[in-house]
Protein backbone atom coordinates (compact mmCIF):
# COMPACT_ATOMS: atom_id res chain seq x y z
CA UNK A 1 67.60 159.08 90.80
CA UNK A 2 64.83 161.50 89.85
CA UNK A 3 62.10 162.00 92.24
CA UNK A 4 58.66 163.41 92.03
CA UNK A 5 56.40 164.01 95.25
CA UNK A 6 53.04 162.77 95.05
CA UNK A 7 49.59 161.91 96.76
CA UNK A 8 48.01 158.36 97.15
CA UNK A 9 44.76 157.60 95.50
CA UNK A 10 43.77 154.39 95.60
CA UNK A 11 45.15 151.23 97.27
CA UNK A 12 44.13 148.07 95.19
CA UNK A 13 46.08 144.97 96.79
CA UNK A 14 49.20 145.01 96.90
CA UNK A 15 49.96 148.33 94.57
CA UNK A 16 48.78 151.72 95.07
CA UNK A 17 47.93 154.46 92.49
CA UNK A 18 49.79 157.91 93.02
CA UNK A 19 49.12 160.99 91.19
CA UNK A 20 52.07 163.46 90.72
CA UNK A 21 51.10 167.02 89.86
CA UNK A 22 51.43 167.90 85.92
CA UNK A 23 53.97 170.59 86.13
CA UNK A 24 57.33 169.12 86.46
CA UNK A 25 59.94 170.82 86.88
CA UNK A 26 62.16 173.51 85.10
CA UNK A 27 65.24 171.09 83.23
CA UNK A 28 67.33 174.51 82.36
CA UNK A 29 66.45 174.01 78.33
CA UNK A 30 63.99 176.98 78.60
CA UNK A 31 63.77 180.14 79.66
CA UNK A 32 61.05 179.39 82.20
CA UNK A 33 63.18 179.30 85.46
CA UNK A 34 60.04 178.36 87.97
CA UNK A 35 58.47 175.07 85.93
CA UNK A 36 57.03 173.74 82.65
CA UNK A 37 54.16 175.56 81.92
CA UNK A 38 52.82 173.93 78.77
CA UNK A 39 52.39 170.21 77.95
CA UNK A 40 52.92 168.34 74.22
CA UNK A 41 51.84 170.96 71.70
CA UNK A 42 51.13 173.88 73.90
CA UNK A 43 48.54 172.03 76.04
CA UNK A 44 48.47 172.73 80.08
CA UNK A 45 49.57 169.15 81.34
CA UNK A 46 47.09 167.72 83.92
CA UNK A 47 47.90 165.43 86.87
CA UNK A 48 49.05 161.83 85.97
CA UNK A 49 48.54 158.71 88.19
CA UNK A 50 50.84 156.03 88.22
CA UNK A 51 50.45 152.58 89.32
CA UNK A 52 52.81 151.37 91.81
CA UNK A 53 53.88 148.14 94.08
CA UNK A 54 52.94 149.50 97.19
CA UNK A 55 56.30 148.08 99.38
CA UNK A 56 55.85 150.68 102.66
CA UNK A 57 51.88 150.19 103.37
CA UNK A 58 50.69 153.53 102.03
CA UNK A 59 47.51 154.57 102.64
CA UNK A 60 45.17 156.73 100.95
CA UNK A 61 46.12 160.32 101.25
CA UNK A 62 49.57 159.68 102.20
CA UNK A 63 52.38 161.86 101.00
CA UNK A 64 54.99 159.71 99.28
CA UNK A 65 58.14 160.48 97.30
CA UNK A 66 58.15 158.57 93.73
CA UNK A 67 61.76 157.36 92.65
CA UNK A 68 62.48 156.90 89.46
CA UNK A 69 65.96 155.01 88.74
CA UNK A 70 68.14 156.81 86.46
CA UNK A 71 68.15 155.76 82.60
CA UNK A 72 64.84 154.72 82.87
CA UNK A 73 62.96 157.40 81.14
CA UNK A 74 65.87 157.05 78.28
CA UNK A 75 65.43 153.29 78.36
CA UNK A 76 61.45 153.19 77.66
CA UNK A 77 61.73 156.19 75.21
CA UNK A 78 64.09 154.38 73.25
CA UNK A 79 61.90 151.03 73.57
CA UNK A 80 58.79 152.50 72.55
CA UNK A 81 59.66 154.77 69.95
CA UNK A 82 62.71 153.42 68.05
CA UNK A 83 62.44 149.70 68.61
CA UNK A 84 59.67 148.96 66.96
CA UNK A 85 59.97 151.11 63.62
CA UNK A 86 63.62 149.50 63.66
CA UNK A 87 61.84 145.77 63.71
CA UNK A 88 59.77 147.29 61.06
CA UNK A 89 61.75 148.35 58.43
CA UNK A 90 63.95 145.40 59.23
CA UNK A 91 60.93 143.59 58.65
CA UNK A 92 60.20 145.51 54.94
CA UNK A 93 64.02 144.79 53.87
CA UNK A 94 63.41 140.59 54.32
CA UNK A 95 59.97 140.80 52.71
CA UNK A 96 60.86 142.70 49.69
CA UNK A 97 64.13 140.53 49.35
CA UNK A 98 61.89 137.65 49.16
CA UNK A 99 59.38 139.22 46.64
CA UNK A 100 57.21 142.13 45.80
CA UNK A 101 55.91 145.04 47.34
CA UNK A 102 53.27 142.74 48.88
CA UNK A 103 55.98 140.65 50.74
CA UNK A 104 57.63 143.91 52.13
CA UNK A 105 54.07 145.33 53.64
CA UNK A 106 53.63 141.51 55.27
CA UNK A 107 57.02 141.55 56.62
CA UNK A 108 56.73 145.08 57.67
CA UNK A 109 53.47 144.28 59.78
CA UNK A 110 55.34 141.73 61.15
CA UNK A 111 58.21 143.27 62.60
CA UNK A 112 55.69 145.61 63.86
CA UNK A 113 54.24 143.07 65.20
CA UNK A 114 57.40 141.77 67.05
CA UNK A 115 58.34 144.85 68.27
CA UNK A 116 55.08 145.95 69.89
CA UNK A 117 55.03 142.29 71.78
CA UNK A 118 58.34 142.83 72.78
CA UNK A 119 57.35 146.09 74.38
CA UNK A 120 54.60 144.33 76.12
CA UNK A 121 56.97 141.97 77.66
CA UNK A 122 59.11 144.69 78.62
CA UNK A 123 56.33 146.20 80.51
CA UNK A 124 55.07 143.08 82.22
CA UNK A 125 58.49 142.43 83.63
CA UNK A 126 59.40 145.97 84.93
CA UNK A 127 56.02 146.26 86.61
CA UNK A 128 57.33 143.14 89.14
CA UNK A 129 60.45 145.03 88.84
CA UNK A 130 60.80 146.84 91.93
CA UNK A 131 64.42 149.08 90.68
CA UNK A 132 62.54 151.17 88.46
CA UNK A 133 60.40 153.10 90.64
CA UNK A 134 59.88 153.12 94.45
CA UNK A 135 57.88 155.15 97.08
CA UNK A 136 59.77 156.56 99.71
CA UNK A 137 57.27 158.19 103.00
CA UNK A 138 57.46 161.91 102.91
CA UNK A 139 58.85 163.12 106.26
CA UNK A 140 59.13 166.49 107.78
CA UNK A 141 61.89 167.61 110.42
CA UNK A 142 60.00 169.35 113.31
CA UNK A 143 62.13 171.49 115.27
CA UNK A 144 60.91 172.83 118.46
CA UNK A 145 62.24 175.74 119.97
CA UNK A 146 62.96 176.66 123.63
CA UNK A 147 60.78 179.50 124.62
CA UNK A 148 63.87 182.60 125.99
């Protein structure tokens, strides 16, 4: 389980909205030992907020620890990128074996289509999905010591 600390910043009902910082860090593919430094095409990678079911009555402010199951950032990758171009073309191949070109671009748009409704299923049920990410309270171990 990967997990991120972060800050509440808004509490709207039952789910709260958490912002992580934008540096995440180092995975051991670069040579940056510390963190990333750079986002998607050399771009400095702000803070992101997350929406979250808010399980442990955080507050605004509150330090929390955001879980994120394992597999999950594989899972929705592979959702949202592959399954719908795979709908697509599948799409393309059963229009153009029922006509012309103009049958392949409808049945193209269609598997689009499909695939992109699918994903928007997918995300309605893993927001009420409470495996997939989780906020844990932050605690720190006080020790005191006995004056010699």
């Amino acid at each position: 389980m990967s997990q991120r600390d972060a800050v509440v910043v808004e509490v709207s009902g039952g789910e709260v909205w958490v912002e992580v910082p934008g540096r995440a860090p180092a995975c051991g593919s670069c040579p940056s030992g510390d963190a990333c430094q750079e986002g998607l095409l050399g771009i400095s990678a702000g803070p992101r907020r997350y929406r979250v079911a808010n399980r442990i009555g955080a507050r605004v402010g509150d330090h929390v620890s955001l879980d994120v199951a394992d597999g999950t950032l594989w899972r929705a990758s592979f959702a949202s990128y592959v399954l719908p171009v795979l709908l697509a073309i599948g799409g393309a191949v059963v229009g153009q074996s029922l006509g012309d070109d103009t049958w392949a671009a409808i049945g193209m748009l269609t598997g689009l289509g499909c695939g992109l409704a699918l994903l928007r299923l997918k995300e309605i049920r893993a927001r009420h999905d409470g495996r997939l990410f989780s906020l844990q309270v932050q605690t720190k171990e006080i020790c005191f010591k006995e004056k010699s």
